[in-house]
PDB file of N, CA and C in Angstrom:
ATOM      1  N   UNK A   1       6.721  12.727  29.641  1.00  0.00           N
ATOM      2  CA  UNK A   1       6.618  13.538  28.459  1.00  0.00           C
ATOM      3  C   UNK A   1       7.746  13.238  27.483  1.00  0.00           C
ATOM      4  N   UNK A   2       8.970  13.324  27.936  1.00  0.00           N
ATOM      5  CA  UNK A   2       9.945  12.515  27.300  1.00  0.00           C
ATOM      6  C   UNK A   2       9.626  11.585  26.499  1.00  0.00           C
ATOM      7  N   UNK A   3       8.958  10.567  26.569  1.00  0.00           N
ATOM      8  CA  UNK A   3       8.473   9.502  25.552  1.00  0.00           C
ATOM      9  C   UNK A   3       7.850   9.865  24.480  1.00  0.00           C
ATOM     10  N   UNK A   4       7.469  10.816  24.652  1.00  0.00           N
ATOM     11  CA  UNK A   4       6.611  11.051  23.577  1.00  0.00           C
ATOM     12  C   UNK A   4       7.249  12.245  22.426  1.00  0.00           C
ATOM     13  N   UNK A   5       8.132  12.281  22.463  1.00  0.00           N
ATOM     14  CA  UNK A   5       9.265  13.797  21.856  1.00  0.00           C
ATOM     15  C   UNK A   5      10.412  12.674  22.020  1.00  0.00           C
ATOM     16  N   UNK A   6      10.827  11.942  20.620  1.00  0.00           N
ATOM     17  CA  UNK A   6      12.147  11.415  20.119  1.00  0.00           C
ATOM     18  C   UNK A   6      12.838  11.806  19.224  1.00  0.00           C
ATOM     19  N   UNK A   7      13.990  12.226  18.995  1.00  0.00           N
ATOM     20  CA  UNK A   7      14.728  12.699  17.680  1.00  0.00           C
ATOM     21  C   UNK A   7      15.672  12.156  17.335  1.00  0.00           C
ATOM     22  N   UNK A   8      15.719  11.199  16.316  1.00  0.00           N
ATOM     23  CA  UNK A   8      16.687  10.320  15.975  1.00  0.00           C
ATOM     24  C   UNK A   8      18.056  11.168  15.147  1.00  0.00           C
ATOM     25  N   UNK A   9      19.021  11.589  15.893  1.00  0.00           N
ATOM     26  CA  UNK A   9      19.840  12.453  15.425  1.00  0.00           C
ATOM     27  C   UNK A   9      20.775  11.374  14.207  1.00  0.00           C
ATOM     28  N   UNK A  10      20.726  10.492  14.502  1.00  0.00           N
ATOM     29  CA  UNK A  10      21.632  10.150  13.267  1.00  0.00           C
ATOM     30  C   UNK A  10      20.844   9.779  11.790  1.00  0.00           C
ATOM     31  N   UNK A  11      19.267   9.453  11.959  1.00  0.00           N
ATOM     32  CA  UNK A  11      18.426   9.938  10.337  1.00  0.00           C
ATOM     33  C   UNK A  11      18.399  11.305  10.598  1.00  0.00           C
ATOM     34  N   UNK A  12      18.789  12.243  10.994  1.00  0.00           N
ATOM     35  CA  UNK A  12      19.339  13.425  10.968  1.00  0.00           C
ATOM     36  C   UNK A  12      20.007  13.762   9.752  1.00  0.00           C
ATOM     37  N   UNK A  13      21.310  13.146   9.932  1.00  0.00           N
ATOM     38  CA  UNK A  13      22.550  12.734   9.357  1.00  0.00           C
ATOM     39  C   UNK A  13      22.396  12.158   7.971  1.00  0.00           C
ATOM     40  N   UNK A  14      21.544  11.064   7.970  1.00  0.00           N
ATOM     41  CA  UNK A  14      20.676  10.494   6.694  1.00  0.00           C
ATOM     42  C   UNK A  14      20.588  11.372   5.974  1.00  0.00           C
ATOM     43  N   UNK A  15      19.481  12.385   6.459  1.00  0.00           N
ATOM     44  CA  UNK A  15      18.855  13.618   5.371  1.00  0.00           C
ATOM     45  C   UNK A  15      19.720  14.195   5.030  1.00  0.00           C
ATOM     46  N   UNK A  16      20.932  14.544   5.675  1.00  0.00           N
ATOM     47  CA  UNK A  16      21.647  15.833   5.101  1.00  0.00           C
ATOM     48  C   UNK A  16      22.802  15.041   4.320  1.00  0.00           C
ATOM     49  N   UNK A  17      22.565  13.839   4.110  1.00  0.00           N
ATOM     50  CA  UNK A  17      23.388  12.874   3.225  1.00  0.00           C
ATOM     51  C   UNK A  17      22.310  12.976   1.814  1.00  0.00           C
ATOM     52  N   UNK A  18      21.504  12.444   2.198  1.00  0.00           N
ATOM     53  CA  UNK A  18      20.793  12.348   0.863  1.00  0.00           C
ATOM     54  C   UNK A  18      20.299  13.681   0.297  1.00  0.00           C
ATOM     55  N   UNK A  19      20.348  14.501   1.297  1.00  0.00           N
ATOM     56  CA  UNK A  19      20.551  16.128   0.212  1.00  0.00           C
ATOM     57  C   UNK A  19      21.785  16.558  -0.520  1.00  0.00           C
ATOM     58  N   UNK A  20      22.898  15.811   0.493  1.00  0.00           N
ATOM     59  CA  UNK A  20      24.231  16.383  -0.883  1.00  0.00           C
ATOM     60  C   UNK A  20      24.319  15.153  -1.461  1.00  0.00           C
ATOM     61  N   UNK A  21      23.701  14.456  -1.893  1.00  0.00           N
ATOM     62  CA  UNK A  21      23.846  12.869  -2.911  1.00  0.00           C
ATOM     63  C   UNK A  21      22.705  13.744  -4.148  1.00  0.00           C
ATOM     64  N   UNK A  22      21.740  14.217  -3.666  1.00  0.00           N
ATOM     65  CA  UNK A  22      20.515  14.676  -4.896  1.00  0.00           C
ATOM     66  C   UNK A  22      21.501  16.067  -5.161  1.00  0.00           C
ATOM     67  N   UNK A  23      22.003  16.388  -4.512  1.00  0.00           N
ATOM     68  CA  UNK A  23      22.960  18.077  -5.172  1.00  0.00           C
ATOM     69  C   UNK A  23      23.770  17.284  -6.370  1.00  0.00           C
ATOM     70  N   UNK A  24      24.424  16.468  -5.755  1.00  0.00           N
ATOM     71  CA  UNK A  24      25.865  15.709  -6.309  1.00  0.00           C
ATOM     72  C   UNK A  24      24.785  15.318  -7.792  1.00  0.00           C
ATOM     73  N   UNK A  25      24.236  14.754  -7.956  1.00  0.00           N
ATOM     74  CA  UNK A  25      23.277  13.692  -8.760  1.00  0.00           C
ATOM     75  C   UNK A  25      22.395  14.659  -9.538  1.00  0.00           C
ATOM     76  N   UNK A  26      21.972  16.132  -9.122  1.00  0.00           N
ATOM     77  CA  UNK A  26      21.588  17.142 -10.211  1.00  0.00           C
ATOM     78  C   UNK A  26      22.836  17.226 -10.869  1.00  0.00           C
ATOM     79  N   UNK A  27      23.989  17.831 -10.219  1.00  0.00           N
ATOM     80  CA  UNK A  27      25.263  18.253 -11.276  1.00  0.00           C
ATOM     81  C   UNK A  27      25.532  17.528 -12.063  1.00  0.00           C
ATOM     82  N   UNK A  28      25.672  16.346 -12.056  1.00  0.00           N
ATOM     83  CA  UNK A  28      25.823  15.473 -12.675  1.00  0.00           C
ATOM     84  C   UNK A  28      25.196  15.181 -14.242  1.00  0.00           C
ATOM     85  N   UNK A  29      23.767  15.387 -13.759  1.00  0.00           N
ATOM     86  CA  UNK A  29      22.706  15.132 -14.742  1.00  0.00           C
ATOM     87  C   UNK A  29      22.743  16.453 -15.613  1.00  0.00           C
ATOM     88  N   UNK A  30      22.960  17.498 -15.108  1.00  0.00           N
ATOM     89  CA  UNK A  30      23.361  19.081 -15.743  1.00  0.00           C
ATOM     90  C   UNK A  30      24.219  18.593 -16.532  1.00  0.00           C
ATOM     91  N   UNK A  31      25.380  18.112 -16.073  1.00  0.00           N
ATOM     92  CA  UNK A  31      26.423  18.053 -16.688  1.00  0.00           C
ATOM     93  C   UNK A  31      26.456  17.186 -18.158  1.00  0.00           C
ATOM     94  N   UNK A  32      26.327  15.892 -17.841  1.00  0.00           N
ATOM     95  CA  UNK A  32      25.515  15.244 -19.031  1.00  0.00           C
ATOM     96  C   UNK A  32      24.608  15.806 -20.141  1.00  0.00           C
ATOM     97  N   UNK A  33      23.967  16.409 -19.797  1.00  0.00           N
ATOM     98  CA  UNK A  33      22.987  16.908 -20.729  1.00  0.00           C
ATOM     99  C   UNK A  33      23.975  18.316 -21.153  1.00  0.00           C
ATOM    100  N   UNK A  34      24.881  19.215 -20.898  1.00  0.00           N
ATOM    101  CA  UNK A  34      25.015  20.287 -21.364  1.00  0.00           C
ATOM    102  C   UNK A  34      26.240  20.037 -22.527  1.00  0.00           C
ATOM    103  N   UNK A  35      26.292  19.039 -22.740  1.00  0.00           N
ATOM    104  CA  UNK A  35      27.530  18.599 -24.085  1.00  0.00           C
ATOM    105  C   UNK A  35      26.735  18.784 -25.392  1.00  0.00           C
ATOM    106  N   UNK A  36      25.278  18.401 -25.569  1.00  0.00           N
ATOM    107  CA  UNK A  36      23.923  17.866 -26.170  1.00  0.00           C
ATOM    108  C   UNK A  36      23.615  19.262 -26.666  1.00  0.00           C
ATOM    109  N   UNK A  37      24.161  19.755 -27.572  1.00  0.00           N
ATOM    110  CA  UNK A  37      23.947  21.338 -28.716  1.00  0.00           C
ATOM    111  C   UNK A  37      22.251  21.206 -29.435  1.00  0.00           C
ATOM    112  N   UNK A  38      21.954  21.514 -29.075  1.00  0.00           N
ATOM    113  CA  UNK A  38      20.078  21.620 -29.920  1.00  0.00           C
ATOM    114  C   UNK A  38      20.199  22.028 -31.489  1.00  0.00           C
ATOM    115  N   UNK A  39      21.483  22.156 -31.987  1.00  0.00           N
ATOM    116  CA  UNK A  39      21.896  22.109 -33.648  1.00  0.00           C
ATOM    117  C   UNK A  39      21.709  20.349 -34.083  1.00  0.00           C
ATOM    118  N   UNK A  40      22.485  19.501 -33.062  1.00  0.00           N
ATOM    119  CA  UNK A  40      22.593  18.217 -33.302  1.00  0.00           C
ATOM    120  C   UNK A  40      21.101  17.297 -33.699  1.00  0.00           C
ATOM    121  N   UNK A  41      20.285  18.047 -33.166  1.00  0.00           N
ATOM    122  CA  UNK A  41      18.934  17.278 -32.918  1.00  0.00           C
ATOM    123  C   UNK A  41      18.197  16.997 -33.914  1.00  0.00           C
ATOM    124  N   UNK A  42      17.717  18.273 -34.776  1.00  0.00           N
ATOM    125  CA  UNK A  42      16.796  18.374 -35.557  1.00  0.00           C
ATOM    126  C   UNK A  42      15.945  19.250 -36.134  1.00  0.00           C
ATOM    127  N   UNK A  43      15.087  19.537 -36.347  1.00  0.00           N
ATOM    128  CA  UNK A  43      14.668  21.136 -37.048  1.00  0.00           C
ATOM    129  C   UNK A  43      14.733  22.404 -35.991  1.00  0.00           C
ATOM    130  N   UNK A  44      14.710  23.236 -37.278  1.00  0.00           N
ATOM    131  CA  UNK A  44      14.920  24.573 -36.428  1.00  0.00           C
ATOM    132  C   UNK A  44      14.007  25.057 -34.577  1.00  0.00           C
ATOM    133  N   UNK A  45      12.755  24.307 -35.268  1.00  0.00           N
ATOM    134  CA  UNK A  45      11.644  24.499 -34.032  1.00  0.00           C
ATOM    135  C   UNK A  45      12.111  23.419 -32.613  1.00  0.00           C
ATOM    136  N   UNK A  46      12.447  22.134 -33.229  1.00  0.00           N
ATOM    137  CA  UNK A  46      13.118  21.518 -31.916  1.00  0.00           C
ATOM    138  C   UNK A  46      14.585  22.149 -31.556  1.00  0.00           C
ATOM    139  N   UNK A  47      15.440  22.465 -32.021  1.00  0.00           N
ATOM    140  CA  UNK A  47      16.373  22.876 -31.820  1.00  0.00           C
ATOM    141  C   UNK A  47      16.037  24.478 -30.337  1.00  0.00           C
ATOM    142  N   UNK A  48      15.525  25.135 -31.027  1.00  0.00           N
ATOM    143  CA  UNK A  48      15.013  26.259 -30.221  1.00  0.00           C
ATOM    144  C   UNK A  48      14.569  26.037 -29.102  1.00  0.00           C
ATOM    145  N   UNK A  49      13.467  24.803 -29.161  1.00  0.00           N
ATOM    146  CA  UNK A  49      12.984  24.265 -27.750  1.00  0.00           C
ATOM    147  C   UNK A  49      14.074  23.728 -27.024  1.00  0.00           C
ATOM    148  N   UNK A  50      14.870  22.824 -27.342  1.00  0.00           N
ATOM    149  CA  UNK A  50      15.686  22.263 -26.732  1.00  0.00           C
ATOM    150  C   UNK A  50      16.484  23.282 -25.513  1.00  0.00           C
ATOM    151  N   UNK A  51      17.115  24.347 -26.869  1.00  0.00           N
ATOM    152  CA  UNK A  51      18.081  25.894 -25.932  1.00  0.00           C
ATOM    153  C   UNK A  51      17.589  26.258 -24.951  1.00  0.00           C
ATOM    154  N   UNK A  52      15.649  26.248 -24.933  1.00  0.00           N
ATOM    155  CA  UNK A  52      15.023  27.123 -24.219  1.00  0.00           C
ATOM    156  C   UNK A  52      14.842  26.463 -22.639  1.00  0.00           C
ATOM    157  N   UNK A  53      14.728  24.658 -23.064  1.00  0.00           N
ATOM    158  CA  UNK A  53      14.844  23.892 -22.288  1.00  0.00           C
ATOM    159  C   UNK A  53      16.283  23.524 -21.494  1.00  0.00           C
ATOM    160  N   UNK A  54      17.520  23.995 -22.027  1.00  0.00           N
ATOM    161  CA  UNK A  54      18.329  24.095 -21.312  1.00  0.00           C
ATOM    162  C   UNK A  54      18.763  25.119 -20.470  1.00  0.00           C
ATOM    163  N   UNK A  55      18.250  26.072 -21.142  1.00  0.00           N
ATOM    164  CA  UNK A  55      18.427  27.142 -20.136  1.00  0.00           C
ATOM    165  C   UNK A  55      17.817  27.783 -18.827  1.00  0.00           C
ATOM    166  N   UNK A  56      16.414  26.816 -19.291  1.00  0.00           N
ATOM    167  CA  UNK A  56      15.049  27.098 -17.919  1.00  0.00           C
ATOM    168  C   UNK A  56      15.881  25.510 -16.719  1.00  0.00           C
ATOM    169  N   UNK A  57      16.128  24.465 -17.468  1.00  0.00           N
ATOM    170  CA  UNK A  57      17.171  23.519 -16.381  1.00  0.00           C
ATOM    171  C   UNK A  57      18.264  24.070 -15.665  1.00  0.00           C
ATOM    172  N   UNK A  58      19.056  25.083 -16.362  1.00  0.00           N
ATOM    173  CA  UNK A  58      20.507  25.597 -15.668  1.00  0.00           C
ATOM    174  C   UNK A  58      19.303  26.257 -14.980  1.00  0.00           C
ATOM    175  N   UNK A  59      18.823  27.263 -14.769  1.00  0.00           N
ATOM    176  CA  UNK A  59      18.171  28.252 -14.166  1.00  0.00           C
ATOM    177  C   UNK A  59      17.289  27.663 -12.694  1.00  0.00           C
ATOM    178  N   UNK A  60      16.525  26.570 -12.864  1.00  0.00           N
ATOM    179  CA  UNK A  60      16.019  25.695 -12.340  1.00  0.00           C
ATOM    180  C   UNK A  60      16.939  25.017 -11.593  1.00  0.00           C
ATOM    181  N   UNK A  61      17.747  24.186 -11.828  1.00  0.00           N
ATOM    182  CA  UNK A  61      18.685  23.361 -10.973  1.00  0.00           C
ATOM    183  C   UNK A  61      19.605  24.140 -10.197  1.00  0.00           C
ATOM    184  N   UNK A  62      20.060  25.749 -10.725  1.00  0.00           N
ATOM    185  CA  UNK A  62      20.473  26.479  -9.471  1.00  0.00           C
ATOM    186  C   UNK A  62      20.012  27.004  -8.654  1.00  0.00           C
ATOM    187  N   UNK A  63      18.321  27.043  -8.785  1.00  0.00           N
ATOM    188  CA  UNK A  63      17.492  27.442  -7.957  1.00  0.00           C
ATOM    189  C   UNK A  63      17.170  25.907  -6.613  1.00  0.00           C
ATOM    190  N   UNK A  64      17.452  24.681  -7.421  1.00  0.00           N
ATOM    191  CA  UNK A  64      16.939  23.989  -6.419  1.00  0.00           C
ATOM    192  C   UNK A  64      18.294  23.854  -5.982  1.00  0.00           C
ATOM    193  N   UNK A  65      19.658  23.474  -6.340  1.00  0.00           N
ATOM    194  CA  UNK A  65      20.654  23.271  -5.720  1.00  0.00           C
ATOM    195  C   UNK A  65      20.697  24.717  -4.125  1.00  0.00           C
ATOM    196  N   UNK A  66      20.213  25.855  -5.144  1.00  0.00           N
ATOM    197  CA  UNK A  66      20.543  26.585  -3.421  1.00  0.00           C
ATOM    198  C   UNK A  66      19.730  25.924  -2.186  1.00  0.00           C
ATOM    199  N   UNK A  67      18.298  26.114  -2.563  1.00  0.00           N
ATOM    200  CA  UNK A  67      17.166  25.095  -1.930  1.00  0.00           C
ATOM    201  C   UNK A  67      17.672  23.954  -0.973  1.00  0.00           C
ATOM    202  N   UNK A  68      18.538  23.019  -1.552  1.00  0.00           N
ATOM    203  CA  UNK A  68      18.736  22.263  -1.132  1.00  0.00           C
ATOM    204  C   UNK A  68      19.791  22.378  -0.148  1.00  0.00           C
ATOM    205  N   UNK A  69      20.745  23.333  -0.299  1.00  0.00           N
ATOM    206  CA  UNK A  69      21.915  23.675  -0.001  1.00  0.00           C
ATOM    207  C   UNK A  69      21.639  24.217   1.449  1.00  0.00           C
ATOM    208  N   UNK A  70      20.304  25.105   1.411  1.00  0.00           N
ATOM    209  CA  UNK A  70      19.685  25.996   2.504  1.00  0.00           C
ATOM    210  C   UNK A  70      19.307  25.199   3.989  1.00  0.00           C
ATOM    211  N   UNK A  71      18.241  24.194   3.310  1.00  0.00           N
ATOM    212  CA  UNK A  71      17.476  22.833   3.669  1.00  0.00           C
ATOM    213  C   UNK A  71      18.668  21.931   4.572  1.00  0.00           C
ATOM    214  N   UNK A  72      19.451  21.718   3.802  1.00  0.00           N
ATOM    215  CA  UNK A  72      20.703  20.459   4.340  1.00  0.00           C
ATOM    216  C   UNK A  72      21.772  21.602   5.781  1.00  0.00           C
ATOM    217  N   UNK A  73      22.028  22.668   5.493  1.00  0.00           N
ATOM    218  CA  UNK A  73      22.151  23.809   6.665  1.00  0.00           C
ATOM    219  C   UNK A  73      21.352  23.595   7.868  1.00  0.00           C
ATOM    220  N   UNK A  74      20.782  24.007   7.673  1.00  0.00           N
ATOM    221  CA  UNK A  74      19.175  23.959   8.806  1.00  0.00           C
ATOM    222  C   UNK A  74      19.261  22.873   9.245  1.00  0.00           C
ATOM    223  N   UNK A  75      19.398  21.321   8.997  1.00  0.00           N
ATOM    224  CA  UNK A  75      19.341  20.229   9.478  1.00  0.00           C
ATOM    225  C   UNK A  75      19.992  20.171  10.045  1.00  0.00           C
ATOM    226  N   UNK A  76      21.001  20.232   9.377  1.00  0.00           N
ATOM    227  CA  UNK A  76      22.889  20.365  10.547  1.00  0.00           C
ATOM    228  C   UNK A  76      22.518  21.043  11.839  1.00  0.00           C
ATOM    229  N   UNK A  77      21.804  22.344  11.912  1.00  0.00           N
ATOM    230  CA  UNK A  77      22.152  23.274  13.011  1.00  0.00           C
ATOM    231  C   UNK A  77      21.210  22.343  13.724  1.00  0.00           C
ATOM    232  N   UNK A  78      20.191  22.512  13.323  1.00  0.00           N
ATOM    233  CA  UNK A  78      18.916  21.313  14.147  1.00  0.00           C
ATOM    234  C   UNK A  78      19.477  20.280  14.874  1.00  0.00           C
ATOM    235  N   UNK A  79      20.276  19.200  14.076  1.00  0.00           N
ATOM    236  CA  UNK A  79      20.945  18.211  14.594  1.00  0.00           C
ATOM    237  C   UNK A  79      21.782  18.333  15.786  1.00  0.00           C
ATOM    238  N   UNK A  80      22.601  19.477  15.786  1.00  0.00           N
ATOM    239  CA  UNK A  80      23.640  20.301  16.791  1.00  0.00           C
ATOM    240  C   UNK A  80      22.848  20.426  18.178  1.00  0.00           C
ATOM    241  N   UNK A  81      21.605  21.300  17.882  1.00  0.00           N
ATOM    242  CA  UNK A  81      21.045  21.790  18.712  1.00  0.00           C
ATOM    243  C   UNK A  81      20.335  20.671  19.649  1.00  0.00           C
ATOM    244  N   UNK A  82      20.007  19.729  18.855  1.00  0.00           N
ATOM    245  CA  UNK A  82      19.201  18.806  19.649  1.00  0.00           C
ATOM    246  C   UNK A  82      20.367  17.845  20.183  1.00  0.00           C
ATOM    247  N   UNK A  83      21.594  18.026  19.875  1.00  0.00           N
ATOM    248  CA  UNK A  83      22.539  16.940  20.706  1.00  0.00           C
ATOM    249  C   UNK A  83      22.815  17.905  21.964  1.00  0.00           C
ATOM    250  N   UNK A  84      23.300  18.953  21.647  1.00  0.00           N
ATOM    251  CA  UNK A  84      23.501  19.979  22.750  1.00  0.00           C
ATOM    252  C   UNK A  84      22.228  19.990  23.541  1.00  0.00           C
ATOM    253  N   UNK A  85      21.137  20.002  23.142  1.00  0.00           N
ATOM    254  CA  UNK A  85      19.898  19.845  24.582  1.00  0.00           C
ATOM    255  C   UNK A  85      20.269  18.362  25.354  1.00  0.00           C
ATOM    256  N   UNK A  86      20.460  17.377  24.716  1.00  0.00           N
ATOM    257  CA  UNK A  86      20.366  16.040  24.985  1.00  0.00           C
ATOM    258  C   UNK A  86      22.204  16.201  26.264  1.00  0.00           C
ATOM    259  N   UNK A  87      22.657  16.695  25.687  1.00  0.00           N
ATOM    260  CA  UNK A  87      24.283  16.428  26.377  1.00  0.00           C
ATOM    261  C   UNK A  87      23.576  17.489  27.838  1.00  0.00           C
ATOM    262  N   UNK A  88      22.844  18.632  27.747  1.00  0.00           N
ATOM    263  CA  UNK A  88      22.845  19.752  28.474  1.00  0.00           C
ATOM    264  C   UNK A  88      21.949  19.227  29.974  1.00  0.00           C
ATOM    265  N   UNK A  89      20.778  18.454  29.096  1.00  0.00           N
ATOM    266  CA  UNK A  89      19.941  17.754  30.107  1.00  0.00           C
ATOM    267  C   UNK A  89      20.729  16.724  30.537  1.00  0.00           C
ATOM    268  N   UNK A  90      21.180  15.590  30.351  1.00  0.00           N
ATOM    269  CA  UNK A  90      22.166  14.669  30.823  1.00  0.00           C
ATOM    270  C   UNK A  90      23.024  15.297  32.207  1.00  0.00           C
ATOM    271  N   UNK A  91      23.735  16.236  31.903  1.00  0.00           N
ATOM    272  CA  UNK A  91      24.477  16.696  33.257  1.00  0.00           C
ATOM    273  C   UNK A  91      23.749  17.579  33.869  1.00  0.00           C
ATOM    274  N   UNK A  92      22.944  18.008  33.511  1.00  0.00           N
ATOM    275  CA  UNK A  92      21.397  18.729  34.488  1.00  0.00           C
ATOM    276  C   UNK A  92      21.075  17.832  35.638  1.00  0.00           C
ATOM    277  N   UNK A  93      21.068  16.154  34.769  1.00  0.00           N
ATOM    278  CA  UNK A  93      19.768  15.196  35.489  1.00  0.00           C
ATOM    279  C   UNK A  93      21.226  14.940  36.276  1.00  0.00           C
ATOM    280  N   UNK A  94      22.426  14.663  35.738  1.00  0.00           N
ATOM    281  CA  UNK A  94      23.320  13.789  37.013  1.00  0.00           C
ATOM    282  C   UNK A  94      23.604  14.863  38.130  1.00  0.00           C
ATOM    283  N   UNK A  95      23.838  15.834  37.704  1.00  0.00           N
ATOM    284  CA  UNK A  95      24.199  17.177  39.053  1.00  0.00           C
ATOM    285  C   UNK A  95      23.000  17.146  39.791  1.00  0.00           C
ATOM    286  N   UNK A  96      21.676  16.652  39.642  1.00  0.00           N
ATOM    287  CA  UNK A  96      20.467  16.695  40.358  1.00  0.00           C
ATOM    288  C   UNK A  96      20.758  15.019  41.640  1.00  0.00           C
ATOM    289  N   UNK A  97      21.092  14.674  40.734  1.00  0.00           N
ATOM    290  CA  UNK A  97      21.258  13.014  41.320  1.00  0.00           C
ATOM    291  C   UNK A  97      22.260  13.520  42.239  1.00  0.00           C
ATOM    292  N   UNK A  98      23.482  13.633  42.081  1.00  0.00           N
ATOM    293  CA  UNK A  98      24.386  13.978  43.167  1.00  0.00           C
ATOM    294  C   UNK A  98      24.426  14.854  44.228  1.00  0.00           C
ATOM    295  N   UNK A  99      23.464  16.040  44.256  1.00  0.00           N
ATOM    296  CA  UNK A  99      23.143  17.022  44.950  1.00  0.00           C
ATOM    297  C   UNK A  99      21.920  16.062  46.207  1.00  0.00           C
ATOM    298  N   UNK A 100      20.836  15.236  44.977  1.00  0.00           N
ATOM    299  CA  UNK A 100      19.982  14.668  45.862  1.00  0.00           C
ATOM    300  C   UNK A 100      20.442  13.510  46.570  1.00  0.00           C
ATOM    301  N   UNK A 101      22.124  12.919  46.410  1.00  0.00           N
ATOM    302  CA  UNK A 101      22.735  11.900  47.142  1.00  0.00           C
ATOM    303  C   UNK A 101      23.339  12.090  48.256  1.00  0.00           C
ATOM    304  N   UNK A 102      24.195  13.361  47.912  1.00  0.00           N
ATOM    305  CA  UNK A 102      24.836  13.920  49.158  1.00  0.00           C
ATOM    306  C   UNK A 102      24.007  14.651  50.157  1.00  0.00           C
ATOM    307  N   UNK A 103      22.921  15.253  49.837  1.00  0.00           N
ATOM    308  CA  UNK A 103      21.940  15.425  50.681  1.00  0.00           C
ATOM    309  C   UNK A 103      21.456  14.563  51.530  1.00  0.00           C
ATOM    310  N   UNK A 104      21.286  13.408  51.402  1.00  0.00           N
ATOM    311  CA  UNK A 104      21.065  12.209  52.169  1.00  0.00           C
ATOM    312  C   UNK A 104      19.571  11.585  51.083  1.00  0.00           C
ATOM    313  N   UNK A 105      18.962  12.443  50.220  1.00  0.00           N
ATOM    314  CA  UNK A 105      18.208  12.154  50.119  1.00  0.00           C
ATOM    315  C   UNK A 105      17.844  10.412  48.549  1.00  0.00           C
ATOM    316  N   UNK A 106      19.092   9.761  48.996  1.00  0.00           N
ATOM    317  CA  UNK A 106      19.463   8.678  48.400  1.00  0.00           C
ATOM    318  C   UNK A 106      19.269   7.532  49.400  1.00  0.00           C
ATOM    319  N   UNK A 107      18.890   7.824  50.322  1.00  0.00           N
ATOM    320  CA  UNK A 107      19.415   6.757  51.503  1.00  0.00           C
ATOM    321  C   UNK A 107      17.753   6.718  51.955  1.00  0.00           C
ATOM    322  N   UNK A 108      17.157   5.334  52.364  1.00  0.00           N
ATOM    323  CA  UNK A 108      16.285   5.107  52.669  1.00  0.00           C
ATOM    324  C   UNK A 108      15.530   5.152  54.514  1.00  0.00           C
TER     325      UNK A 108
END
């Protein structure tokens, strides 16, 4: 059954990299864009859109930054948990081996 249930804990690690690289890489892009005054642009009607559009982005990008923030958590603990089964079974299976050695039941 084992074979068939693998968890590659270090693309684990991957994901919760490339979730704080897309956090890092929204701020960024926030940041850039919030110098950019909707006076600079052009008529009154784009100007307005623009504000309305920056403010539904701040609003938006702190909604996905938590999202993401939540998401990249959860992986971590996941990751934890599945090394701790993996370390837990490991000295499960050798204390079984040694119990079934000294028993005699190693010897043919």
């Amino acid at each position: 059954m084992g074979d068939h249930f693998k968890t590659d804990t270090d693309q684990l690690d991957r994901f919760v990299k490339s979730l704080q690289d897309s956090l890092k890489e929204l701020d960024e892009a926030r940041q850039a864009l919030s110098h950019v005054r909707a006076d600079q642009i052009g008529t009154g009607r784009l100007d307005e859109a623009c504000d309305t559009f920056q403010e539904k982005w701040k609003y938006g990008s702190e909604q996905l930054k938590e999202m993401i923030s939540t998401i990249s958590e959860g992986v971590k603990a996941n990751k934890l948990s599945y090394e701790e089964l993996e370390e837990n079974l490991s000295k499960a299976l050798q204390q079984m081996e040694k119990q079934a050695t000294s028993a005699g039941g190693g010897q043919n």
